[in-house]
N, C-alpha and C. Protein backbone atom coordinates (compact mmCIF):
# COMPACT_ATOMS: atom_id res chain seq x y z
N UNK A 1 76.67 146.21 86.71
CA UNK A 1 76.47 144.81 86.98
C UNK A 1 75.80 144.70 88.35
N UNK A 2 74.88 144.03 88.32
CA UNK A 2 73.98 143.91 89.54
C UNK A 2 74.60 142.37 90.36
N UNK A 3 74.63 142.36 91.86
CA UNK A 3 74.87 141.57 92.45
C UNK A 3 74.60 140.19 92.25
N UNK A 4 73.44 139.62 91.94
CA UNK A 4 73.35 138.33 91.23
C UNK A 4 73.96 138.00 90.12
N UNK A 5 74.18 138.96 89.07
CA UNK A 5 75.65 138.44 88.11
C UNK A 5 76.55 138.15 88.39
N UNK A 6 77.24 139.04 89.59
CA UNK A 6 78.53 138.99 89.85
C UNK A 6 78.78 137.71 90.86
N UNK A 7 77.78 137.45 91.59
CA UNK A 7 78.07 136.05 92.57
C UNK A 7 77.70 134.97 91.85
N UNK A 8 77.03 134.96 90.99
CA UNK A 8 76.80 133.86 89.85
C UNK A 8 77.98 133.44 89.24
N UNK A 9 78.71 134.49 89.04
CA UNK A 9 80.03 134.21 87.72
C UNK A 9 81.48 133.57 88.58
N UNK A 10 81.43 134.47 90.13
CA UNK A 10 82.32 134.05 90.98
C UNK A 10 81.71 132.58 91.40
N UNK A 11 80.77 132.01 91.86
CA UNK A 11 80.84 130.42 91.52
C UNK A 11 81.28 129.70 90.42
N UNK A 12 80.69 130.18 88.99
CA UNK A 12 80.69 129.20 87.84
C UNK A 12 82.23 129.33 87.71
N UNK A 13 83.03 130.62 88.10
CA UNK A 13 84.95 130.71 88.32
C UNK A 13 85.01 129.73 88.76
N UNK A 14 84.44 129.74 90.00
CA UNK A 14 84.99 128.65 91.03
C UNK A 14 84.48 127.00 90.76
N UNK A 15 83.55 126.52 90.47
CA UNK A 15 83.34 125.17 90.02
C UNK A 15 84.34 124.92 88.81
N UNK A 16 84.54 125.73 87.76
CA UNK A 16 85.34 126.05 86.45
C UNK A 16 86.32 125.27 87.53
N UNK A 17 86.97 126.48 87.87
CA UNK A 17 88.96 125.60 88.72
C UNK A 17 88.60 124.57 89.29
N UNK A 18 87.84 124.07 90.06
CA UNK A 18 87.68 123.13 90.65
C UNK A 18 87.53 121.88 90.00
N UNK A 19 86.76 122.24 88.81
CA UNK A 19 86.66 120.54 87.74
C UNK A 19 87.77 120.81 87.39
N UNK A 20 88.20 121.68 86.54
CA UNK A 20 89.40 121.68 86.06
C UNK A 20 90.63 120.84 86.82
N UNK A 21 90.32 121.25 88.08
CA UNK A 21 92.09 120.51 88.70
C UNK A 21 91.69 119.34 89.07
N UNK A 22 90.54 119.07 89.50
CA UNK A 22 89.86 117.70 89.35
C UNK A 22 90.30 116.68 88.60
N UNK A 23 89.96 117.22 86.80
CA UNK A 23 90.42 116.47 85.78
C UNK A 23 91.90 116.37 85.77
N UNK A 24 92.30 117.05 86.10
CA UNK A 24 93.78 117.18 85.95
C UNK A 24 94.65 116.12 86.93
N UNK A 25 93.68 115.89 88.35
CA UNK A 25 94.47 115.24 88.88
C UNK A 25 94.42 113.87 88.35
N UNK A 26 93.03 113.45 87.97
CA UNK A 26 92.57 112.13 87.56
C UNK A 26 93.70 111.87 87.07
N UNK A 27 93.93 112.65 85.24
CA UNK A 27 94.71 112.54 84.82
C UNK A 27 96.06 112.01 84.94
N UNK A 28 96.71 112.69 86.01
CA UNK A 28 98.07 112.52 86.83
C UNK A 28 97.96 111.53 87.49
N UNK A 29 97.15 110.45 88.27
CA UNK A 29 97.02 109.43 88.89
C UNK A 29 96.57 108.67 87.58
N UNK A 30 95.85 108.62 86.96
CA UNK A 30 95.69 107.30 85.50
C UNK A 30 96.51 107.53 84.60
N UNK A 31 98.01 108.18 84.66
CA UNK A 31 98.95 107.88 83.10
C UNK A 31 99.29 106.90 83.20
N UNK A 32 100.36 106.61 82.66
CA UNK A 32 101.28 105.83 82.57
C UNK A 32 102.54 105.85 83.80
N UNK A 33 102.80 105.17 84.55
CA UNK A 33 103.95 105.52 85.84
C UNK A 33 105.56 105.55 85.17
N UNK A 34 106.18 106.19 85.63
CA UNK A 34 107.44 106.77 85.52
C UNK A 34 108.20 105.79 85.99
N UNK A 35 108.17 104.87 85.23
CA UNK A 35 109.06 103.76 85.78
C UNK A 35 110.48 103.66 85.57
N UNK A 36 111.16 104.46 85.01
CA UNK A 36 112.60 104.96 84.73
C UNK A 36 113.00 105.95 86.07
N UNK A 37 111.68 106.74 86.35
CA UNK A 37 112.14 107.52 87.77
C UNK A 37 112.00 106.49 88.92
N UNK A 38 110.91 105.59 88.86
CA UNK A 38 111.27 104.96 89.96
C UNK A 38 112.54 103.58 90.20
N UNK A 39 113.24 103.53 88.85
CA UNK A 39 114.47 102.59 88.92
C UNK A 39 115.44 103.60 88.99
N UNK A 40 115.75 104.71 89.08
CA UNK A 40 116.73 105.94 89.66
C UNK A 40 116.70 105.96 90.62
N UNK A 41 115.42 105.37 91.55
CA UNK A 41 115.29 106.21 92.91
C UNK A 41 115.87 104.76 93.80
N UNK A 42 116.09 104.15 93.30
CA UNK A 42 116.51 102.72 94.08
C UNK A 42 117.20 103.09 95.52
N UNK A 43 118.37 103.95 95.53
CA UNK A 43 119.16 103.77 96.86
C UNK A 43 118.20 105.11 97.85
N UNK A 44 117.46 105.65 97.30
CA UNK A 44 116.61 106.28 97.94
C UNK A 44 114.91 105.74 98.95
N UNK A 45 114.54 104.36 98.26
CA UNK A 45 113.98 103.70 98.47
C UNK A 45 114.53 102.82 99.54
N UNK A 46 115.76 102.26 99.43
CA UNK A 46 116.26 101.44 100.16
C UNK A 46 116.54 102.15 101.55
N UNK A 47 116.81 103.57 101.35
CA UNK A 47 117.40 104.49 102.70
C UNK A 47 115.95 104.12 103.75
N UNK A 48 114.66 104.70 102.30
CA UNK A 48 113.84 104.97 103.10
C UNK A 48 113.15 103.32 104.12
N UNK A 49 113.23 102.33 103.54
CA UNK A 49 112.96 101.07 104.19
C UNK A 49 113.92 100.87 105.14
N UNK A 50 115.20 100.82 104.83
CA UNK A 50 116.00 101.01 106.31
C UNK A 50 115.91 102.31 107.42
N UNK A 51 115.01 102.88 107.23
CA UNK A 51 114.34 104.23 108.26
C UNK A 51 113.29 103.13 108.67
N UNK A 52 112.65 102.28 108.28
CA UNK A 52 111.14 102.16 108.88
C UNK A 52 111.68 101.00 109.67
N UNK A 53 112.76 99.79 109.26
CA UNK A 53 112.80 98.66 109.96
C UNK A 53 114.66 98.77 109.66
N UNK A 54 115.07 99.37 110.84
CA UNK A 54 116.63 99.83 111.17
C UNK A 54 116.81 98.95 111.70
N UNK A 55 118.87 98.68 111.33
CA UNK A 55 119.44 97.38 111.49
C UNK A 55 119.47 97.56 113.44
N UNK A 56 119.17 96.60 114.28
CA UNK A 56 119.89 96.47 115.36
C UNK A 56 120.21 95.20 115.77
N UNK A 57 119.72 94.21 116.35
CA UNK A 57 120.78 93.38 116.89
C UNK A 57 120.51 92.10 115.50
N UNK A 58 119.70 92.90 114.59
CA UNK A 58 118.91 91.83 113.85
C UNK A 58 118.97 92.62 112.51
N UNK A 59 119.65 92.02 111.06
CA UNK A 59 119.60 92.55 110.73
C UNK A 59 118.45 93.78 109.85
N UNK A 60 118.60 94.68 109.83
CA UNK A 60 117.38 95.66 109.02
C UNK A 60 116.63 95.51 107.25
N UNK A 61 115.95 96.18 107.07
CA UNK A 61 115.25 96.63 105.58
C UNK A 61 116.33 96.47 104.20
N UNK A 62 117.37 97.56 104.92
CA UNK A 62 118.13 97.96 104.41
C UNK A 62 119.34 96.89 103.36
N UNK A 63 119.50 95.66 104.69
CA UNK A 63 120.52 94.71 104.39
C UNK A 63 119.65 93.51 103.90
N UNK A 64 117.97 93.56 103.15
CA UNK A 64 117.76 92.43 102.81
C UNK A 64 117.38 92.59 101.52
N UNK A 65 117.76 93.59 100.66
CA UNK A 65 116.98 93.38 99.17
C UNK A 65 115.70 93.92 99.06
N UNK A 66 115.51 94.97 100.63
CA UNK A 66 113.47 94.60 100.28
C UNK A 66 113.43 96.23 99.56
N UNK A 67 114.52 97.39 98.86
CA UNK A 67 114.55 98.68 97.89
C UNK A 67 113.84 97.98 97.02
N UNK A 68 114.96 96.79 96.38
CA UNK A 68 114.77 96.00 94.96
C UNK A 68 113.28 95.25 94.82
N UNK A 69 112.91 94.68 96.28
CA UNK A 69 111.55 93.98 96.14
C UNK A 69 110.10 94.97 96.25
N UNK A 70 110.63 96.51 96.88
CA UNK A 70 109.17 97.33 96.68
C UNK A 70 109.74 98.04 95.21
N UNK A 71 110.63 97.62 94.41
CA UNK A 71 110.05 98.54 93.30
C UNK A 71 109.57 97.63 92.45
N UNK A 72 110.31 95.80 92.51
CA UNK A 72 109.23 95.45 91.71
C UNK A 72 107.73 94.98 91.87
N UNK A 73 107.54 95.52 93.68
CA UNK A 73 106.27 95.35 93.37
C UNK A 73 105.30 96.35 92.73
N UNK A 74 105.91 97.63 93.25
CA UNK A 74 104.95 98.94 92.32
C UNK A 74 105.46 98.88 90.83
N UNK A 75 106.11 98.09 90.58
CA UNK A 75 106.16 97.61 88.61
C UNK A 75 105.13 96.90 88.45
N UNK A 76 105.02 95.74 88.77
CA UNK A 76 104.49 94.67 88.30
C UNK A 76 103.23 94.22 89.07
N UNK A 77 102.77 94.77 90.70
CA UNK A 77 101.83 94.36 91.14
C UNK A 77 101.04 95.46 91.77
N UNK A 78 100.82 96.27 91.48
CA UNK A 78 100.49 97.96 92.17
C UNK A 78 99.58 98.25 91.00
N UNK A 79 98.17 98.68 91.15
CA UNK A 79 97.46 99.19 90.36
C UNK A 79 98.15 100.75 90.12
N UNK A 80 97.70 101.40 88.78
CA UNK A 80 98.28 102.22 88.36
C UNK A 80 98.20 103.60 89.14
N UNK A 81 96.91 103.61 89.38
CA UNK A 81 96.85 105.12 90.50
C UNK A 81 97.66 105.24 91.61
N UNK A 82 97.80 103.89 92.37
CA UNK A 82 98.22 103.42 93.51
C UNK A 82 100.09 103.99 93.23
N UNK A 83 100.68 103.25 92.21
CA UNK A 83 101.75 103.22 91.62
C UNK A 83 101.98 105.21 91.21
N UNK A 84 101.27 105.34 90.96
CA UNK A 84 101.85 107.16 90.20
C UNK A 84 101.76 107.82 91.74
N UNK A 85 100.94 107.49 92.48
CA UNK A 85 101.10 107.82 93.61
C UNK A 85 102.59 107.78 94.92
N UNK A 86 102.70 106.63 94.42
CA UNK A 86 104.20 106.22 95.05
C UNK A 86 104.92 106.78 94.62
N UNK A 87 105.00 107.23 93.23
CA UNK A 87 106.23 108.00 92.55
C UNK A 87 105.82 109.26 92.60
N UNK A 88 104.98 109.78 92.87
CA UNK A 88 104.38 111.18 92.85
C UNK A 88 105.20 111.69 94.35
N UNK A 89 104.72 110.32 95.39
CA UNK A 89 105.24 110.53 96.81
C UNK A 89 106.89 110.68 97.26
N UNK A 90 107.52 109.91 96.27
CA UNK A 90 108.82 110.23 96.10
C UNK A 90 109.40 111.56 95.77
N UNK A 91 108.96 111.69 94.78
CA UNK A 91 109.07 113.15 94.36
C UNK A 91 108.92 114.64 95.23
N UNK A 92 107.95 113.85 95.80
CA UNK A 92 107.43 115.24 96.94
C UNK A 92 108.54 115.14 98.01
N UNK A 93 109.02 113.41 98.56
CA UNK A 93 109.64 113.65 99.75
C UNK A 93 111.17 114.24 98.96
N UNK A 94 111.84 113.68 98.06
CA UNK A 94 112.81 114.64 97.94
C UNK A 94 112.72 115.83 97.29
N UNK A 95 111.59 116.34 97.54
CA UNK A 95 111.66 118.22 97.53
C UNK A 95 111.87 118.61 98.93
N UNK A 96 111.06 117.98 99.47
CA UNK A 96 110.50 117.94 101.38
C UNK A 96 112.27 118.43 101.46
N UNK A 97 112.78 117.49 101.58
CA UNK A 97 113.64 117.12 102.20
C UNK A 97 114.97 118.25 101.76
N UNK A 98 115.11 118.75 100.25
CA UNK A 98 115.56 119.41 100.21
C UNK A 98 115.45 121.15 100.44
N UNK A 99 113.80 121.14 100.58
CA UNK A 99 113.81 122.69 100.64
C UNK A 99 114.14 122.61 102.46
N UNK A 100 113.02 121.78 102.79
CA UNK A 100 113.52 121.62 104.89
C UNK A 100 114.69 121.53 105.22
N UNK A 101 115.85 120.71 104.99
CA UNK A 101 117.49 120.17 105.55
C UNK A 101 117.96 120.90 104.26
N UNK A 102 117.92 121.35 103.11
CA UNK A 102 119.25 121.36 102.37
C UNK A 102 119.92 120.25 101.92
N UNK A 103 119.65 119.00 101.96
CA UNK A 103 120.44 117.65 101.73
C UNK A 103 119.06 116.67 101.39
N UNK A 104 119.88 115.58 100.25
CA UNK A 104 119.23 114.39 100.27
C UNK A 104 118.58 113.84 101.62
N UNK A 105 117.61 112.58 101.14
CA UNK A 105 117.07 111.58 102.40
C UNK A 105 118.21 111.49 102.96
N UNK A 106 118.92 110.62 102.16
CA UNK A 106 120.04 109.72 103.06
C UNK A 106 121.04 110.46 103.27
N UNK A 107 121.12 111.94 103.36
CA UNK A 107 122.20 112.62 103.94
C UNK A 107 121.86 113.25 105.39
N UNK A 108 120.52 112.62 105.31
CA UNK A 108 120.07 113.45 106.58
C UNK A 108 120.12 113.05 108.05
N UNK A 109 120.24 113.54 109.10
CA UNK A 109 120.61 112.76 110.06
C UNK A 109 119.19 111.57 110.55
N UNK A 110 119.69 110.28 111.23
CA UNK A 110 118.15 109.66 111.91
C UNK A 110 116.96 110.73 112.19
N UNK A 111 117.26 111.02 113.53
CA UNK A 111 115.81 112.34 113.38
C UNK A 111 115.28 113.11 112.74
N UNK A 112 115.93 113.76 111.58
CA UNK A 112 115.41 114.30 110.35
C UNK A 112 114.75 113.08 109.82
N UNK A 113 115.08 112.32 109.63
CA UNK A 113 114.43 111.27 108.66
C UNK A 113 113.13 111.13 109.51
N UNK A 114 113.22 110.52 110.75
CA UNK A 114 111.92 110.38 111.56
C UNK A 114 110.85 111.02 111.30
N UNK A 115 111.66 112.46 111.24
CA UNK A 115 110.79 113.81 111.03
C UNK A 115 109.98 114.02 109.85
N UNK A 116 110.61 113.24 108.78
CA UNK A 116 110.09 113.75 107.64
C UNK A 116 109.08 112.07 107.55
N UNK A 117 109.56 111.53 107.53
CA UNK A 117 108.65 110.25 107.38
C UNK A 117 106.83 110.40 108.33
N UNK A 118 107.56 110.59 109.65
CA UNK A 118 106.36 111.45 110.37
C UNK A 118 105.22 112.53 109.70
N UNK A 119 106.02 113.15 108.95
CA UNK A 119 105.24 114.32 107.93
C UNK A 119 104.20 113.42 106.96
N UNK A 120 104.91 112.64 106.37
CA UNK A 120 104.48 111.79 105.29
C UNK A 120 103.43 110.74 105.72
N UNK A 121 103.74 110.29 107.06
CA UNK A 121 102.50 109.30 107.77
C UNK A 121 101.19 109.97 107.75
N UNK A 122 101.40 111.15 108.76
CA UNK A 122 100.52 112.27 108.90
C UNK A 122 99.56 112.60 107.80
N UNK A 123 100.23 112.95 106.82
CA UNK A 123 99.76 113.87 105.39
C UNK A 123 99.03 112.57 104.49
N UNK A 124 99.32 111.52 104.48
CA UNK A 124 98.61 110.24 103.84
C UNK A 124 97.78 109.65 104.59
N UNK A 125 97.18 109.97 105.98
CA UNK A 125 96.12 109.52 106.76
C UNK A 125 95.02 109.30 106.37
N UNK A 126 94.50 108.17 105.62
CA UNK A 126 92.67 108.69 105.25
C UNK A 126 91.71 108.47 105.82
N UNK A 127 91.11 108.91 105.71
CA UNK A 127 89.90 109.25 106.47
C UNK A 127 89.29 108.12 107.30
N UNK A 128 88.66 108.46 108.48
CA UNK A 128 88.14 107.41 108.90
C UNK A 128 86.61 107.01 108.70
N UNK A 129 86.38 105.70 108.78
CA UNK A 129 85.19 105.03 108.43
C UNK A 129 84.85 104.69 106.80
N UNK A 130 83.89 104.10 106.24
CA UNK A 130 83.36 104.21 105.40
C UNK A 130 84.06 105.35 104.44
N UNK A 131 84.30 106.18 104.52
CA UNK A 131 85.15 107.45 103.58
C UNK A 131 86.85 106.97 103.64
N UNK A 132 87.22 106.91 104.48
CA UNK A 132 88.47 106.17 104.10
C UNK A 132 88.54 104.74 103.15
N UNK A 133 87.76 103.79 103.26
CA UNK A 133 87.59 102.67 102.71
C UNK A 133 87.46 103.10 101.21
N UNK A 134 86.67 103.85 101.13
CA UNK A 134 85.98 104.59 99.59
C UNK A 134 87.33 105.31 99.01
N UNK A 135 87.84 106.22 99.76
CA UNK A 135 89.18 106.87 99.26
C UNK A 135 90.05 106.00 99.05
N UNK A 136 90.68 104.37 100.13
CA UNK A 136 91.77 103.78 99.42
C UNK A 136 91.20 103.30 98.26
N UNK A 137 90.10 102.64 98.08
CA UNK A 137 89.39 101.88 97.16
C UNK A 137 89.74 102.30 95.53
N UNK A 138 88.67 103.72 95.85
CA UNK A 138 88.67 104.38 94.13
C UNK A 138 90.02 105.75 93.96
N UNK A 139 90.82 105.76 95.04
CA UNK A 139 91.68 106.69 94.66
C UNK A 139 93.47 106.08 94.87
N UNK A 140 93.60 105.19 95.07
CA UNK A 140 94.45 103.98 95.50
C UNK A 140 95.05 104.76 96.98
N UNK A 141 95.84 103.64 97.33
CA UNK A 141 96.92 103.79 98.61
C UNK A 141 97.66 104.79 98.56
N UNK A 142 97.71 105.90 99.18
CA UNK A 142 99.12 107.04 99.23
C UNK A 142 100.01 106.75 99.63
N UNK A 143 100.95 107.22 99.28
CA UNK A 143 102.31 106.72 99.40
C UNK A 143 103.10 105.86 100.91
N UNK A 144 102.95 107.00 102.05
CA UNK A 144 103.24 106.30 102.93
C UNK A 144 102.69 104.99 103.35
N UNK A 145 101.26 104.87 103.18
CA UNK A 145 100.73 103.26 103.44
C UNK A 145 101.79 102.38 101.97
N UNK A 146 102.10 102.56 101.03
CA UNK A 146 102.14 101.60 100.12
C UNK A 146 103.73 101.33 100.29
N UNK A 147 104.65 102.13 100.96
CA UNK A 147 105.60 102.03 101.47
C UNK A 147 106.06 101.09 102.36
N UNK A 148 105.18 101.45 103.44
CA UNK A 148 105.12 100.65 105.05
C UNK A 148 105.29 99.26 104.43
N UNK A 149 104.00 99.13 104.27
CA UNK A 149 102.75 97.98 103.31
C UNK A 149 104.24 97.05 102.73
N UNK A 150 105.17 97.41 101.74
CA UNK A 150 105.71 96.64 100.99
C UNK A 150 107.14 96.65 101.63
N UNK A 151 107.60 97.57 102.66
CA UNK A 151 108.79 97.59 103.33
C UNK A 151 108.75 95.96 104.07
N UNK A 152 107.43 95.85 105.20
CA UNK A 152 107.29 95.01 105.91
C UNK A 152 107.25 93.47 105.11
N UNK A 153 106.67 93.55 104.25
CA UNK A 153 106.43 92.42 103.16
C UNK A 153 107.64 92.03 103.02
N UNK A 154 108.34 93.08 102.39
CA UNK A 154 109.85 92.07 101.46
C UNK A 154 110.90 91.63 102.87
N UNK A 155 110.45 92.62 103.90
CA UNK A 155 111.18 92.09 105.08
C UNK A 155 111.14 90.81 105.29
N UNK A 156 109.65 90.85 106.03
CA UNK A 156 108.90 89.48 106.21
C UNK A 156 109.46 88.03 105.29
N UNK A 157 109.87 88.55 104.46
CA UNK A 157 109.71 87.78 102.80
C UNK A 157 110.83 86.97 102.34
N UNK A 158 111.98 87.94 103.22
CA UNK A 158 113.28 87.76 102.34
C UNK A 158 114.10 86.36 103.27
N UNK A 159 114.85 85.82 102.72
CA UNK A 159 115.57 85.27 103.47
C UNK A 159 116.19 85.38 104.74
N UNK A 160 116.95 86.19 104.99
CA UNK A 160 117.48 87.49 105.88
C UNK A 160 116.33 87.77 106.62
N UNK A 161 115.75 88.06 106.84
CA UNK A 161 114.55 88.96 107.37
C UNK A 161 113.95 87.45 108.12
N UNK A 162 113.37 86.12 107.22
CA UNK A 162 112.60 85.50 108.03
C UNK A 162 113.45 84.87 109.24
N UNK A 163 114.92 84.31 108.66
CA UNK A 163 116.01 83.63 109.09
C UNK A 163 116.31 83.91 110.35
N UNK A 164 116.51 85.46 110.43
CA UNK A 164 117.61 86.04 111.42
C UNK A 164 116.61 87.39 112.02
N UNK A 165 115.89 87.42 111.36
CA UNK A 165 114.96 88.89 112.21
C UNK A 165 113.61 88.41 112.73
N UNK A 166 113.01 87.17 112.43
CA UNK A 166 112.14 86.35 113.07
C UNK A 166 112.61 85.06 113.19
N UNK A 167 111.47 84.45 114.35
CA UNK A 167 111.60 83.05 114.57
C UNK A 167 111.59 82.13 113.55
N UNK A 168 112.52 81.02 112.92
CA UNK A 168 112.07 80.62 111.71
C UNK A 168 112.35 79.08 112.23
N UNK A 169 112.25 78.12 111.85
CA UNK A 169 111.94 76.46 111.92
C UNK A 169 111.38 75.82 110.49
N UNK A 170 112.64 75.32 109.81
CA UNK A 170 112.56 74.59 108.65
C UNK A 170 111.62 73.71 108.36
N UNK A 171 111.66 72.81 109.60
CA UNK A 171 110.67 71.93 109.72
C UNK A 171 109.87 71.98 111.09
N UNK A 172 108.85 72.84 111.18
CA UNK A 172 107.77 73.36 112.38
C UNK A 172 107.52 72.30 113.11
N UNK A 173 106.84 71.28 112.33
CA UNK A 173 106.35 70.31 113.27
C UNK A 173 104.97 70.36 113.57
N UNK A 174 104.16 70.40 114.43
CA UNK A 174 102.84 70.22 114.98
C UNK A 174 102.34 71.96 115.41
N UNK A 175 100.97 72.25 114.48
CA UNK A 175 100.50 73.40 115.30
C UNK A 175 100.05 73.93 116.73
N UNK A 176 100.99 74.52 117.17
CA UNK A 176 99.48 74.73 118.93
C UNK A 176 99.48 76.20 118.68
N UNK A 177 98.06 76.06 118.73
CA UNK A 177 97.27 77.34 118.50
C UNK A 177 97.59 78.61 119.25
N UNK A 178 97.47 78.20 120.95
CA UNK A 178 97.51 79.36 121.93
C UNK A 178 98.34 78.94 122.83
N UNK A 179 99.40 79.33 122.20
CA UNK A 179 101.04 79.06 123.05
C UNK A 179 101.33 80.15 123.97
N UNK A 180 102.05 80.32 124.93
CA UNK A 180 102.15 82.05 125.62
C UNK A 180 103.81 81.56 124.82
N UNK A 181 104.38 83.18 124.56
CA UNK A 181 105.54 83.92 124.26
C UNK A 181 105.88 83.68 125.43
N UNK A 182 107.70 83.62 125.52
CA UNK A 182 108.64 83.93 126.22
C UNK A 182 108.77 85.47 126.33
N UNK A 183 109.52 86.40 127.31
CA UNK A 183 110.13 87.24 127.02
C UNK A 183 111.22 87.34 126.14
N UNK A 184 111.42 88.06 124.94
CA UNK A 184 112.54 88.13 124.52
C UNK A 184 112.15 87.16 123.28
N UNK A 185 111.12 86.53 122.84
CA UNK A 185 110.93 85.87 121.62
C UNK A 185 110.64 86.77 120.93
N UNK A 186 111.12 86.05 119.49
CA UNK A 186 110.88 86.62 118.19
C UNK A 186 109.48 86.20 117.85
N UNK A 187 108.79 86.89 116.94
CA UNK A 187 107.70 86.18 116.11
C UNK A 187 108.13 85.41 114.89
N UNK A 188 107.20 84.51 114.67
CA UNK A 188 107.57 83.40 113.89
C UNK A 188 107.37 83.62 112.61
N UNK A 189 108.52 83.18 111.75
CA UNK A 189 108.52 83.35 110.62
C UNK A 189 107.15 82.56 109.68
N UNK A 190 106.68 81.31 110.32
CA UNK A 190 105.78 80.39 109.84
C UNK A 190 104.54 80.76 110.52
N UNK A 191 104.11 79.86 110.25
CA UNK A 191 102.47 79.60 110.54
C UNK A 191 102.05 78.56 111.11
């Protein structure tokens, strides 16, 4: 076998695996989402939203319903890639978590969690410019953005959260545009 066969065939190998896992991933991001795994993962979801917005003098993630409000949003309002992704991301963090600590999320101490969430920020970074835009676009949101993304939302959202963890006023009254903050103010639940 003469040298141009043999580097010929070691590409067409290599494009071969390469479409191949290509298709494969498509695949795995356009099924159908595992929506039985992601109503199992409920108190795992909830750990992980009370990691991003922890109770302190106000209450947290954790104590407002917003587990229950990011899973029905990756049910019912999450494009499908976006969605297998979230559950794909689950999956990965409790491997993470068990091959690294030996223990569940929520068995793990605060800084482990930091640690691993940190991992997960990191590892879902996309790209910057024009190529990131293109990647959330046609390959949806990875997990940690779609997390954050819907942690803050149901926070924002919930009763609890606008009431007692932001500024809230039933009846606002009159807009002023460019008010200065106090020290020690909340942001406003309204608009």
């Amino acid at each position: 076998m003469n040298r141009r066969k043999a580097l010929s065939r070691i590409v067409l190998t290599g494009l071969g695996g390469g479409l191949f896992f290509s298709g494969y991933k498509w695949y795995d991001w356009n099924k159908t989402p595992d929506i039985a795994y992601l109503e199992k993962s409920r108190e795992l979801i909830t750990a992980l939203a009370a990691t991003i917005i922890p109770t302190t003098d106000t209450p947290g993630a954790g104590e407002t319903g917003t587990g229950d409000f990011i899973i029905t949003m990756i049910k019912d309002c999450t494009e499908r890639m976006s969605a297998n992704k979230f559950i794909d991301g689950l999956k990965e963090l409790e491997h993470y978590c068990r091959s690294k600590f030996n223990k569940p999320y929520s068995q793990c101490t605060a800084t482990e969690q930091h640690s691993v969430l940190q991992f997960f920020e990191e590892k879902g970074r996309p790209f910057k410019g024009i190529a990131g835009k293109a990647q959330g676009r046609y390959l949806g949101q990875p997990f940690f953005a779609t997390l954050k993304k819907y942690t803050v939302e149901g926070y924002c959202t919930s009763e609890t959260g606008a009431t007692k963890g932001l500024s809230y006023l039933y009846i606002p009254g009159s807009f002023h545009g460019c008010m200065p903050m106090t020290p020690g103010q909340k942001v406003w639940a309204t608009r």
